[in-house]
PDB file of N, CA and C in Angstrom:
ATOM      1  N   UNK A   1      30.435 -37.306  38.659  1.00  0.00           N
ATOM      2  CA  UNK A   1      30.433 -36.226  37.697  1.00  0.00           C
ATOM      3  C   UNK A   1      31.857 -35.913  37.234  1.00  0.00           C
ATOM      4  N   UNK A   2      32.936 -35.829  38.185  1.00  0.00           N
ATOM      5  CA  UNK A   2      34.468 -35.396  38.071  1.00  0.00           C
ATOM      6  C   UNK A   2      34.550 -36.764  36.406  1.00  0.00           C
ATOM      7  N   UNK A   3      33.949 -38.012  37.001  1.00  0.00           N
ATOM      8  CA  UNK A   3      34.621 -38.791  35.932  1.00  0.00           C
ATOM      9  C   UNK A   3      34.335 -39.040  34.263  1.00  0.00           C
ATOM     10  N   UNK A   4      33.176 -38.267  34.311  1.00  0.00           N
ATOM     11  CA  UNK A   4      32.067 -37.771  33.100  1.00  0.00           C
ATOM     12  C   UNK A   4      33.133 -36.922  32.473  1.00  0.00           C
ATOM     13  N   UNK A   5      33.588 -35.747  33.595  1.00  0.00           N
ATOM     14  CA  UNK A   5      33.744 -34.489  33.160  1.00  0.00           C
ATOM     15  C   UNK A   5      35.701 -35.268  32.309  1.00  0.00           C
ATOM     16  N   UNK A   6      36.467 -36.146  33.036  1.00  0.00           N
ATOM     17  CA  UNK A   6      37.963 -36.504  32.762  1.00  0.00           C
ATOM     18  C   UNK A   6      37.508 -37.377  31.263  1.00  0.00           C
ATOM     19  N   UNK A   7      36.032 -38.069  31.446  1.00  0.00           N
ATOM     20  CA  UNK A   7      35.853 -38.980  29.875  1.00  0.00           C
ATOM     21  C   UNK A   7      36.013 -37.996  28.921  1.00  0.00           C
ATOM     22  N   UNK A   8      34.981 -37.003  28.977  1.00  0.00           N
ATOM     23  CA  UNK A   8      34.410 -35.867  28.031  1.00  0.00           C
ATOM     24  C   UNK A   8      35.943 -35.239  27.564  1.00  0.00           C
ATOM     25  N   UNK A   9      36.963 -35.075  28.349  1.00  0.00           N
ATOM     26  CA  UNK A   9      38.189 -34.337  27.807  1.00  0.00           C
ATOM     27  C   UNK A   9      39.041 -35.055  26.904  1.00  0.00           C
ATOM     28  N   UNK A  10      38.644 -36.105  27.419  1.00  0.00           N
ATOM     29  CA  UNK A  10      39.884 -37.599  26.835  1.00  0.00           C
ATOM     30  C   UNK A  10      39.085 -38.030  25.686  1.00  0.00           C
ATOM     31  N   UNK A  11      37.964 -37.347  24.839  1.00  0.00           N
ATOM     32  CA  UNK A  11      37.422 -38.186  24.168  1.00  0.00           C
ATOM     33  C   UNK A  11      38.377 -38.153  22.760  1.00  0.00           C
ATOM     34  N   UNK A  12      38.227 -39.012  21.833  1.00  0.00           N
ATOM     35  CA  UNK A  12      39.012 -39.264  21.083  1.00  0.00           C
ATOM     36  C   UNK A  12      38.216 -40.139  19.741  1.00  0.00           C
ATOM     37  N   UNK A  13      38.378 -40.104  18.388  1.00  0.00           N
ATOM     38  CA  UNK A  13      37.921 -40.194  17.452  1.00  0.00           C
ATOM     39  C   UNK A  13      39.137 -41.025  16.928  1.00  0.00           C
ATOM     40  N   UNK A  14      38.904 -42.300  16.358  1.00  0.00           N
ATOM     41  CA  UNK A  14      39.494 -43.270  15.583  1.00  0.00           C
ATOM     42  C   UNK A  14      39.926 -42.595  14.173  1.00  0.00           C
ATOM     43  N   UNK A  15      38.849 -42.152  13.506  1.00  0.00           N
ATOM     44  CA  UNK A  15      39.167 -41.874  12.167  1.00  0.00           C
ATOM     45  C   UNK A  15      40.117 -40.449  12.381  1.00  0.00           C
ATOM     46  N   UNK A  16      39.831 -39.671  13.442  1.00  0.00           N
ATOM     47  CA  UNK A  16      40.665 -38.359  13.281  1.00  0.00           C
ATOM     48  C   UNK A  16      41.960 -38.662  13.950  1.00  0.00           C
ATOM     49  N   UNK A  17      42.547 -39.695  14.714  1.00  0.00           N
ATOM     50  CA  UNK A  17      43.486 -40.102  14.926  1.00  0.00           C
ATOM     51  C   UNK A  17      44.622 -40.940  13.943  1.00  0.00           C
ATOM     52  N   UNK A  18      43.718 -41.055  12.832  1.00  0.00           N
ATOM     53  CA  UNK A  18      44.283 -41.704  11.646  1.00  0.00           C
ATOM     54  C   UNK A  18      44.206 -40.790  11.086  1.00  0.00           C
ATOM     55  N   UNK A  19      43.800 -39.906  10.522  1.00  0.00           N
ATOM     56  CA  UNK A  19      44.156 -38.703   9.603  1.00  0.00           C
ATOM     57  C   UNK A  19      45.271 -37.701  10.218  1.00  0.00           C
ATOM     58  N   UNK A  20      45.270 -37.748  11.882  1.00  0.00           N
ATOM     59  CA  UNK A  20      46.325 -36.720  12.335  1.00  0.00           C
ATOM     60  C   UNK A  20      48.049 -37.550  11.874  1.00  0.00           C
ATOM     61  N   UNK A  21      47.545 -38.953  12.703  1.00  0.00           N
ATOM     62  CA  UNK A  21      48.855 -39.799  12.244  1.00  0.00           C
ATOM     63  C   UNK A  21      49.272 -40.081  10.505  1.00  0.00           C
ATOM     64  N   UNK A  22      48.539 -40.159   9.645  1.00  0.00           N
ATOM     65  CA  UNK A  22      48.851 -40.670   8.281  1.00  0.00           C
ATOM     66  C   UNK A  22      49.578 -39.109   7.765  1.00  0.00           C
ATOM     67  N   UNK A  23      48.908 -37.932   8.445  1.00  0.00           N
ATOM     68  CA  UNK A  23      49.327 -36.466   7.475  1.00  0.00           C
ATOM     69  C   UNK A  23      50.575 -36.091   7.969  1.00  0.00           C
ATOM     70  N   UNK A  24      50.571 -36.235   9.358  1.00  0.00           N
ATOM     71  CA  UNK A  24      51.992 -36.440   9.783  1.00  0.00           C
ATOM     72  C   UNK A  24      53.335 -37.344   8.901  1.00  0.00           C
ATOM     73  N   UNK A  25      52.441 -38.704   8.928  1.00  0.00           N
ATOM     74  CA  UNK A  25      53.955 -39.799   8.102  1.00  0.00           C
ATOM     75  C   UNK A  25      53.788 -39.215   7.169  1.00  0.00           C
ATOM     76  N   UNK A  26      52.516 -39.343   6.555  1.00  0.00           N
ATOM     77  CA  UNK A  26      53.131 -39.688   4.687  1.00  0.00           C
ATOM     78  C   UNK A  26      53.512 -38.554   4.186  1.00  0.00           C
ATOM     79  N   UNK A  27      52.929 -36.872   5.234  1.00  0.00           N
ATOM     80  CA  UNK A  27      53.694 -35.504   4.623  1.00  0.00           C
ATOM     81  C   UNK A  27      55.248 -35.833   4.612  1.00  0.00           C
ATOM     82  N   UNK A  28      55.582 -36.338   5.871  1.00  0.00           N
ATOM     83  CA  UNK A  28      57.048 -36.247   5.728  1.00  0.00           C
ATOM     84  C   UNK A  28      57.985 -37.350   4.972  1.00  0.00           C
ATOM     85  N   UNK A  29      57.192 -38.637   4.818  1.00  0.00           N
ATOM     86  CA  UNK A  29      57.521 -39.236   3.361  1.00  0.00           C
ATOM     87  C   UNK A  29      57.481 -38.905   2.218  1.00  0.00           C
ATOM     88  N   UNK A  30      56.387 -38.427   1.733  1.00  0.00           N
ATOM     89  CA  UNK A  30      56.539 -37.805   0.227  1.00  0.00           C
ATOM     90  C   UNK A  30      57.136 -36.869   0.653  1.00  0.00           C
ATOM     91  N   UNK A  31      57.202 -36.172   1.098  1.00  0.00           N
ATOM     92  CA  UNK A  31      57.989 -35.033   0.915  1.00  0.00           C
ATOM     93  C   UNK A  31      59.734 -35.609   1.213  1.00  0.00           C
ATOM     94  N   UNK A  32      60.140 -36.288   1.741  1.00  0.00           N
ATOM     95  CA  UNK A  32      61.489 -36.683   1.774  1.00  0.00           C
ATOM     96  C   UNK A  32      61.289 -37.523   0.689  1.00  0.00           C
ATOM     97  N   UNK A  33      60.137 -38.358  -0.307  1.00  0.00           N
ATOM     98  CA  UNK A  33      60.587 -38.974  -1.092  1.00  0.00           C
ATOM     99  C   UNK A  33      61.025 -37.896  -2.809  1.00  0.00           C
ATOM    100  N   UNK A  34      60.101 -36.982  -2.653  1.00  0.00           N
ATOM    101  CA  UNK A  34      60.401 -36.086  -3.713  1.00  0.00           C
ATOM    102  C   UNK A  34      61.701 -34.854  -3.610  1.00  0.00           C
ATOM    103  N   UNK A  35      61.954 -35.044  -2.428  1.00  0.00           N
ATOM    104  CA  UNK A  35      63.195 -34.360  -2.503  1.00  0.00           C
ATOM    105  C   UNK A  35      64.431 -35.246  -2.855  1.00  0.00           C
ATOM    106  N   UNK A  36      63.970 -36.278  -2.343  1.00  0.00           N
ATOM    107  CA  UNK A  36      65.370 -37.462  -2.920  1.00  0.00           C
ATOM    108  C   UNK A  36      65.064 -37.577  -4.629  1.00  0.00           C
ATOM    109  N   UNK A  37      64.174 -37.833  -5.304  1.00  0.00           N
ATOM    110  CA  UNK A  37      63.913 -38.007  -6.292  1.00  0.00           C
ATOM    111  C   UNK A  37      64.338 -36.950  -7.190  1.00  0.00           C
ATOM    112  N   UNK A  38      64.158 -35.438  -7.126  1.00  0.00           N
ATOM    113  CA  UNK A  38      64.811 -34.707  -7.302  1.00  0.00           C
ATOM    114  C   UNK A  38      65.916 -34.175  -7.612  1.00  0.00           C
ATOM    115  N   UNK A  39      66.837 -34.827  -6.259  1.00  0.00           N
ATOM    116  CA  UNK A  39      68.219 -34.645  -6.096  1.00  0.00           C
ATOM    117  C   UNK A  39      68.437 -36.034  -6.843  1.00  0.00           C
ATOM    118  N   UNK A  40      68.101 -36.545  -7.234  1.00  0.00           N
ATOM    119  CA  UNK A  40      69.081 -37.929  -7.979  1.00  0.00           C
ATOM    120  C   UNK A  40      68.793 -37.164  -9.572  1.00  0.00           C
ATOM    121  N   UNK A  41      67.925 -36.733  -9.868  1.00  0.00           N
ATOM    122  CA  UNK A  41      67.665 -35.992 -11.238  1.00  0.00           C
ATOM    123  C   UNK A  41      68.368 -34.927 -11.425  1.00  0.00           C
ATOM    124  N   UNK A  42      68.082 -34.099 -10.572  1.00  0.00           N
ATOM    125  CA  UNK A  42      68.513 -32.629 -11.063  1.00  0.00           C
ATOM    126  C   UNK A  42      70.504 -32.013  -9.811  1.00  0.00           C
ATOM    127  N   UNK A  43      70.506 -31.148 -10.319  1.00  0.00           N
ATOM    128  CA  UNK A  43      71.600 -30.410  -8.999  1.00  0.00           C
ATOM    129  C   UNK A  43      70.636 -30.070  -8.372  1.00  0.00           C
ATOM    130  N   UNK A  44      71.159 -29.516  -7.299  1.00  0.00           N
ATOM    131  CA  UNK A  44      70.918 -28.516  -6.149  1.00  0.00           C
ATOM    132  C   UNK A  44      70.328 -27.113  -6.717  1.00  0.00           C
ATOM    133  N   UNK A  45      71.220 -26.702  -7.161  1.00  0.00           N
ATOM    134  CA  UNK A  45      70.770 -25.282  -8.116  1.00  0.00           C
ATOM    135  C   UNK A  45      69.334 -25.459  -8.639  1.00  0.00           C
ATOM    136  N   UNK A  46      68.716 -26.228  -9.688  1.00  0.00           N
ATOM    137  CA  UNK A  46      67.711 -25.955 -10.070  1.00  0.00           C
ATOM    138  C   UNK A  46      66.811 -26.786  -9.434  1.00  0.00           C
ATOM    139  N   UNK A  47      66.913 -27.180  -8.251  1.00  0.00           N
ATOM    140  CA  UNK A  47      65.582 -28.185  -7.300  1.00  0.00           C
ATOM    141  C   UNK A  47      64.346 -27.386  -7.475  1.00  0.00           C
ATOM    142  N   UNK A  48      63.706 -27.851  -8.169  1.00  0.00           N
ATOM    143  CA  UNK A  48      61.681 -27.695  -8.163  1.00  0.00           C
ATOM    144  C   UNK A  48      61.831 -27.763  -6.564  1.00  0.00           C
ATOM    145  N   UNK A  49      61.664 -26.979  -5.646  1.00  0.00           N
ATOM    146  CA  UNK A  49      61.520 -27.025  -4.197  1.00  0.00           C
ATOM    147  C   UNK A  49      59.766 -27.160  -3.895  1.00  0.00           C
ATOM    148  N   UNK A  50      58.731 -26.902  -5.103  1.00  0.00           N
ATOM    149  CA  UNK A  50      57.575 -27.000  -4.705  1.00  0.00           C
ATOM    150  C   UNK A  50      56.939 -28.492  -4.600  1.00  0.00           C
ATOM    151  N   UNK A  51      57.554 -29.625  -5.083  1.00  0.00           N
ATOM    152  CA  UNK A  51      56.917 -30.518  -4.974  1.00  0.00           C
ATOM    153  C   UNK A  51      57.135 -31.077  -3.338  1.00  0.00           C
ATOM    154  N   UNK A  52      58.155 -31.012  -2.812  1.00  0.00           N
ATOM    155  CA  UNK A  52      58.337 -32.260  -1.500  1.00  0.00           C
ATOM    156  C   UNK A  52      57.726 -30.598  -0.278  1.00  0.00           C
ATOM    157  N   UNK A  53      57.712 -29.230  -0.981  1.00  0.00           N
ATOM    158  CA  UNK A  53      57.337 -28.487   0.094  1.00  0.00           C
ATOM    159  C   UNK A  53      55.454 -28.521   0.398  1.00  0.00           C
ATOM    160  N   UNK A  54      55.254 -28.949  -0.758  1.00  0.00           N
ATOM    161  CA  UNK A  54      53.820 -29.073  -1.120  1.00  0.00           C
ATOM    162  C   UNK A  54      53.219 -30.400  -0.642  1.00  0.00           C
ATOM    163  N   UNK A  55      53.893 -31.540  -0.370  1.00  0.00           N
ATOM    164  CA  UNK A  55      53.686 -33.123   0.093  1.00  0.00           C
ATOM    165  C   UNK A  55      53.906 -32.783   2.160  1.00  0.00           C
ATOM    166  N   UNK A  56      54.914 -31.784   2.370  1.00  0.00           N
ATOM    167  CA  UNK A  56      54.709 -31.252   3.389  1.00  0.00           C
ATOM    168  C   UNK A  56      53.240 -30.611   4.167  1.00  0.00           C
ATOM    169  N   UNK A  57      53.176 -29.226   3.170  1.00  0.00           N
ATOM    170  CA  UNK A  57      52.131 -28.957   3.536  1.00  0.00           C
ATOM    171  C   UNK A  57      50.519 -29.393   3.681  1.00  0.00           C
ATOM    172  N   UNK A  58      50.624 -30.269   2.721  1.00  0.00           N
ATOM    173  CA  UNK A  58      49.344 -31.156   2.435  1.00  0.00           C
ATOM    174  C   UNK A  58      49.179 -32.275   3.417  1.00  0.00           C
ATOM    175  N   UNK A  59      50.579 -33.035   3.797  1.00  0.00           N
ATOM    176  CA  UNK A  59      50.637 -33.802   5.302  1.00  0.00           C
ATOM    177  C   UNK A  59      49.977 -32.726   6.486  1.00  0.00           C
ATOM    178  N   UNK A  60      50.667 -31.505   6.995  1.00  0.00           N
ATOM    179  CA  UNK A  60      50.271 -30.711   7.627  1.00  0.00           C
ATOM    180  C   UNK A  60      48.675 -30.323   8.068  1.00  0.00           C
ATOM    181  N   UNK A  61      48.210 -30.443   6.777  1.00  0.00           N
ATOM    182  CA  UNK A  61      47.086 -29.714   6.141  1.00  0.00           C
ATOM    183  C   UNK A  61      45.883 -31.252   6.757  1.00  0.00           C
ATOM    184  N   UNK A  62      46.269 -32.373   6.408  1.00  0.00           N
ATOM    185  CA  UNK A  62      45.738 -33.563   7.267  1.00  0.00           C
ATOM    186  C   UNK A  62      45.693 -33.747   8.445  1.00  0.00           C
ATOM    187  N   UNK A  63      46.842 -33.463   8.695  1.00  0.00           N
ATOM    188  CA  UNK A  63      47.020 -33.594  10.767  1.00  0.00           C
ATOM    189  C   UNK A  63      46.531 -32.760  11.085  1.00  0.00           C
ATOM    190  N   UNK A  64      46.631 -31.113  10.901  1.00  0.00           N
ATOM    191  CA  UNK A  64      45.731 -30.291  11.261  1.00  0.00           C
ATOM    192  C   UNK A  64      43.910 -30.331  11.390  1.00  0.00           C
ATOM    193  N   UNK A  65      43.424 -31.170   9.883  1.00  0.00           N
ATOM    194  CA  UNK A  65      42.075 -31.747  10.150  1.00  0.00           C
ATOM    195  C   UNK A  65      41.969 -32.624  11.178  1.00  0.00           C
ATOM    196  N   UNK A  66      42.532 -33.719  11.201  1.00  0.00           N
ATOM    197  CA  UNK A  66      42.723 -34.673  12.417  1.00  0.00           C
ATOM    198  C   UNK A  66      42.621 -33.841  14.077  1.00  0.00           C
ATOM    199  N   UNK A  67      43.478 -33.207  14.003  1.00  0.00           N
ATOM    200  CA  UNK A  67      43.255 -32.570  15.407  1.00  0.00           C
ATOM    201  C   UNK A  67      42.014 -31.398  15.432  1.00  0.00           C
ATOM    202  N   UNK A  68      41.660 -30.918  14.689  1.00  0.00           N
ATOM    203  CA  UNK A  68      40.302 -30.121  14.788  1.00  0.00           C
ATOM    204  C   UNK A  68      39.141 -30.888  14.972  1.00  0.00           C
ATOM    205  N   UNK A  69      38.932 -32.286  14.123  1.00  0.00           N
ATOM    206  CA  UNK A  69      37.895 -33.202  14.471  1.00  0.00           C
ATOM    207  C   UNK A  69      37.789 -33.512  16.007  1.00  0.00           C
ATOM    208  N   UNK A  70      39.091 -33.688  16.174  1.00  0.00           N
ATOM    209  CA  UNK A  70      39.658 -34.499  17.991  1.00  0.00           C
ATOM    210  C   UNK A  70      38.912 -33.376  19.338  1.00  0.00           C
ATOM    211  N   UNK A  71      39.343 -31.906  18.701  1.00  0.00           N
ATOM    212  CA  UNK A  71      38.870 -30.978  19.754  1.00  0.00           C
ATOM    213  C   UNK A  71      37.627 -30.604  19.821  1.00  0.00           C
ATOM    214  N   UNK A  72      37.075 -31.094  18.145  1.00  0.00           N
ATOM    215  CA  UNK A  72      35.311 -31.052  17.888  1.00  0.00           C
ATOM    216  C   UNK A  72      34.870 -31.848  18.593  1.00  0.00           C
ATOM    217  N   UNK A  73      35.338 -33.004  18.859  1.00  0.00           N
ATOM    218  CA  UNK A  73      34.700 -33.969  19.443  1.00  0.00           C
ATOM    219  C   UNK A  73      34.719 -33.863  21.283  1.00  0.00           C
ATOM    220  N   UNK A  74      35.804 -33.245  21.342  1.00  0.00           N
ATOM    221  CA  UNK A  74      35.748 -32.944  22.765  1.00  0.00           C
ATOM    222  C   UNK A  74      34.524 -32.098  23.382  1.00  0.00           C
ATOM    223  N   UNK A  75      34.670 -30.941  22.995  1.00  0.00           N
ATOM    224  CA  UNK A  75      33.809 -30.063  22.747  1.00  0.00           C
ATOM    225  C   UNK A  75      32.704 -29.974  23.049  1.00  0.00           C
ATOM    226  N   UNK A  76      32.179 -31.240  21.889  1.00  0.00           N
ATOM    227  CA  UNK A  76      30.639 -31.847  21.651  1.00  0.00           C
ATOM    228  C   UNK A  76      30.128 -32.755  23.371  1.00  0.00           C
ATOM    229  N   UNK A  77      31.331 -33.015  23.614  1.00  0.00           N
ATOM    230  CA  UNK A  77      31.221 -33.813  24.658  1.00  0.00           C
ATOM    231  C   UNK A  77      30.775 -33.662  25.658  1.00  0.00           C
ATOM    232  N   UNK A  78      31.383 -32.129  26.077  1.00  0.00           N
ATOM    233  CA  UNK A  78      31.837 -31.385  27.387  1.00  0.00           C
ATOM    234  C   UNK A  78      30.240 -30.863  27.353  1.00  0.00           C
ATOM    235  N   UNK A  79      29.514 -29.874  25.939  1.00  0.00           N
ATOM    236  CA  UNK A  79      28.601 -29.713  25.607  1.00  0.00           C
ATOM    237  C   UNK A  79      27.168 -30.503  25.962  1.00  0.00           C
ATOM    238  N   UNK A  80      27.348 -31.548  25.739  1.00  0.00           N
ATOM    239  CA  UNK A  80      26.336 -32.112  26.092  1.00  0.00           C
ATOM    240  C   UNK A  80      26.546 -32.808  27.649  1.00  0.00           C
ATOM    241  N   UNK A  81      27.464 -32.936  27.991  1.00  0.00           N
ATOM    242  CA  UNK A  81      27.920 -32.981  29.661  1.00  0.00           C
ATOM    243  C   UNK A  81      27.021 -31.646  30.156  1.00  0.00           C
ATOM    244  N   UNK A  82      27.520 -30.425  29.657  1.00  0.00           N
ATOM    245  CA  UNK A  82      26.654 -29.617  30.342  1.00  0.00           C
ATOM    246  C   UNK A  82      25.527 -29.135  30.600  1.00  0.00           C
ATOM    247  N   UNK A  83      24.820 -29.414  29.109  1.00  0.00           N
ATOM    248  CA  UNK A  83      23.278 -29.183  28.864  1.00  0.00           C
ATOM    249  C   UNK A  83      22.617 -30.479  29.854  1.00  0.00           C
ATOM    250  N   UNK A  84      22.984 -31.812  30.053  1.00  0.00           N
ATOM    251  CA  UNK A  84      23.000 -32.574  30.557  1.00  0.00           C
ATOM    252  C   UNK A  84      22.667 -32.118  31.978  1.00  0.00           C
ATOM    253  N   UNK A  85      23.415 -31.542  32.863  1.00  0.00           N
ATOM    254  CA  UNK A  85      23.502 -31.492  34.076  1.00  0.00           C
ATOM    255  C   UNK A  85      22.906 -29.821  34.440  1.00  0.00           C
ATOM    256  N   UNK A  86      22.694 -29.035  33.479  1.00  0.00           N
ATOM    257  CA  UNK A  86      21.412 -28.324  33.589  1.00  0.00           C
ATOM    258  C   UNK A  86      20.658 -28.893  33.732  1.00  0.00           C
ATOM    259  N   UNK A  87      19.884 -29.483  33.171  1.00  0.00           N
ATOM    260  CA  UNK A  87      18.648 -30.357  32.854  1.00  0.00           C
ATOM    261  C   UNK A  87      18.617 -30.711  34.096  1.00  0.00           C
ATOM    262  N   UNK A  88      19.400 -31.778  34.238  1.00  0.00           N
ATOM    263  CA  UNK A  88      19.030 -31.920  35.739  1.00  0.00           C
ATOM    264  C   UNK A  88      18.844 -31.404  37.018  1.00  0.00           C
ATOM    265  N   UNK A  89      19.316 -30.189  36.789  1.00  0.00           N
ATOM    266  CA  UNK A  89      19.521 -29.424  37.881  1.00  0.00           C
ATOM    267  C   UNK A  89      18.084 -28.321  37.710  1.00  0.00           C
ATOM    268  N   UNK A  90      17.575 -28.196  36.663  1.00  0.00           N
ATOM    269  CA  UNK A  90      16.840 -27.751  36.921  1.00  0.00           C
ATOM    270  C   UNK A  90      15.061 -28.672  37.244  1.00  0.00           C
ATOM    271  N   UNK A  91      15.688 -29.792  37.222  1.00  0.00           N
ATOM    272  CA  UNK A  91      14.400 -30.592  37.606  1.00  0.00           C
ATOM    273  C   UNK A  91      14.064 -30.274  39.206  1.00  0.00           C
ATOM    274  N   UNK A  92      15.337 -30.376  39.704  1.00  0.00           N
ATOM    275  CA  UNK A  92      15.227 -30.692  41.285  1.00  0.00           C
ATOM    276  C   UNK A  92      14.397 -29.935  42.116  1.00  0.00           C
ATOM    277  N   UNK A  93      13.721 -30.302  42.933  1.00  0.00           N
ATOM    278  CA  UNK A  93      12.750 -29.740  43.469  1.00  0.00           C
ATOM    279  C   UNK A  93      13.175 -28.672  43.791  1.00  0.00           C
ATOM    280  N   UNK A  94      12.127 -27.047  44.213  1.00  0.00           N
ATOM    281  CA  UNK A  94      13.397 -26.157  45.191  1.00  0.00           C
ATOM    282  C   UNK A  94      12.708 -26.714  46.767  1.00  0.00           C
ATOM    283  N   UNK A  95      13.321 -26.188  47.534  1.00  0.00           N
ATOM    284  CA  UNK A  95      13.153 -26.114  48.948  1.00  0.00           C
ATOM    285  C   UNK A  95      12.151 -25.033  49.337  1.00  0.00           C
ATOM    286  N   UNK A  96      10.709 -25.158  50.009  1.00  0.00           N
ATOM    287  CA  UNK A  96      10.299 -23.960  49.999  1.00  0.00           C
ATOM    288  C   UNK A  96      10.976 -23.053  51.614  1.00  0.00           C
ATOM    289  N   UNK A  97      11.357 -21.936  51.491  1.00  0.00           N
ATOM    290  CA  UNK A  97      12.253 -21.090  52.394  1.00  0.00           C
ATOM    291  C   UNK A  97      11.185 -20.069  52.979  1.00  0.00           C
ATOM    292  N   UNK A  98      10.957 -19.977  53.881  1.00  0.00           N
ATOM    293  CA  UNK A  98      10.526 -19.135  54.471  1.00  0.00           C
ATOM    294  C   UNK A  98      11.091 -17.921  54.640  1.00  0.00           C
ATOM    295  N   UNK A  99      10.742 -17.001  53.747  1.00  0.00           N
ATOM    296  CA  UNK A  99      10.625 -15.715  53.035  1.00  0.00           C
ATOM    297  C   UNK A  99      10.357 -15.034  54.649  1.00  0.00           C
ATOM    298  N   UNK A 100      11.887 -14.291  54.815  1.00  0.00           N
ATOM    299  CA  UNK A 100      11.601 -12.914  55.610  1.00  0.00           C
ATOM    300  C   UNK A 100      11.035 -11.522  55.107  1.00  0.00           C
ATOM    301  N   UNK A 101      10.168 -11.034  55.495  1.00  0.00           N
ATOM    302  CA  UNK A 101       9.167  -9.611  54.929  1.00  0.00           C
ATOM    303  C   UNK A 101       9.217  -8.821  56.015  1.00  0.00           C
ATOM    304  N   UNK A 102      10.512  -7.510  56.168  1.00  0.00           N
ATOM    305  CA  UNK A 102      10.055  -6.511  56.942  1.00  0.00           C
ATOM    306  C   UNK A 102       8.506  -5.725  56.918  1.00  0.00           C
ATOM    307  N   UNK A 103       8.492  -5.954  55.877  1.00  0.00           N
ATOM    308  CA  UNK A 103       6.728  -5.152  55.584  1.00  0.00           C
ATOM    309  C   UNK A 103       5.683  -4.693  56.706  1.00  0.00           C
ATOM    310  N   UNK A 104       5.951  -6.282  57.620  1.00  0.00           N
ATOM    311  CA  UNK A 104       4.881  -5.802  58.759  1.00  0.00           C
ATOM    312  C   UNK A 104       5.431  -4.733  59.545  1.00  0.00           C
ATOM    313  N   UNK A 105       7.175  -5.063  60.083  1.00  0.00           N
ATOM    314  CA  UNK A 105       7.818  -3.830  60.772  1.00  0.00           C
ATOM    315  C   UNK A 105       7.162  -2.664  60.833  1.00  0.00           C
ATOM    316  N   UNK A 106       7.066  -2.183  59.369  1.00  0.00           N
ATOM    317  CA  UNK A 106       6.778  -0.785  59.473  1.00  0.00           C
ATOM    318  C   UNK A 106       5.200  -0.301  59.338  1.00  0.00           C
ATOM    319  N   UNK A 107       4.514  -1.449  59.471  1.00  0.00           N
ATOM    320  CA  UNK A 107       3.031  -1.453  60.100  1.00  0.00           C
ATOM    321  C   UNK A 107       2.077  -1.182  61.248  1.00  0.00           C
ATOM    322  N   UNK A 108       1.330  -0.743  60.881  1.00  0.00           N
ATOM    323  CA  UNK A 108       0.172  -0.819  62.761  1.00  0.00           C
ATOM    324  C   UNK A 108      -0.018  -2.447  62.919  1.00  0.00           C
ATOM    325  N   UNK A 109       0.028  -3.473  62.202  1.00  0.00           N
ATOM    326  CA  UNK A 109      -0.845  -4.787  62.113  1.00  0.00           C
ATOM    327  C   UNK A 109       0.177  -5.485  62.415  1.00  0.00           C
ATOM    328  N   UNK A 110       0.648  -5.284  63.872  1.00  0.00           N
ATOM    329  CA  UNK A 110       2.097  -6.270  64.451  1.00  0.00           C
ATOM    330  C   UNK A 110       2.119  -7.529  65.138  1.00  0.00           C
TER     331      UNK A 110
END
């Protein structure tokens, strides 16, 4: 069960590992490529600062999906790990216990 429970944490999604990694690079490529592009055009003084801040945030804005899929998926995992091992647990037979009853104690019928 421990090793169910270490899979279920570690689980991991291909495609959301490529969207965390690509929003990561290519935010911080376009965005270093439009700030260079910029600065070879214009001064300093009048830099459009919204284009390479906007190639930022939109990288950001990817990796952030990427890692929400990653923890969805964990999640889902752990989730059905647990409904899982309800289930089973509630199959299991019970034990029948022999039930102590003061009742008679305080009876004539001892």
């Amino acid at each position: 069960m421990e090793d169910q429970i270490i899979a279920a944490e570690n689980a991991k999604s291909i495609s959301a590992e490529i969207c965390q990694w690509s929003g990561a690079v290519f935010g911080i490529l376009f965005g270093l490529g439009f700030l260079l592009a910029e600065v070879q055009k214009n001064d300093l003084k009048s830099l459009p600062w919204w284009k390479p801040i906007s190639a930022l945030v939109a990288g950001a804005a990817l990796s952030a999906h990427g890692s929400n899929v990653i923890n969805n998926k964990r999640t889902a995992e752990l989730t059905a790990l647990l409904v899982r091992s309800t289930n089973s647990a509630s199959e299991l037979p019970m034990a029948q216990s022999s039930e102590y009853s003061d009742l008679l104690e305080d009876s004539d019928n001892k």
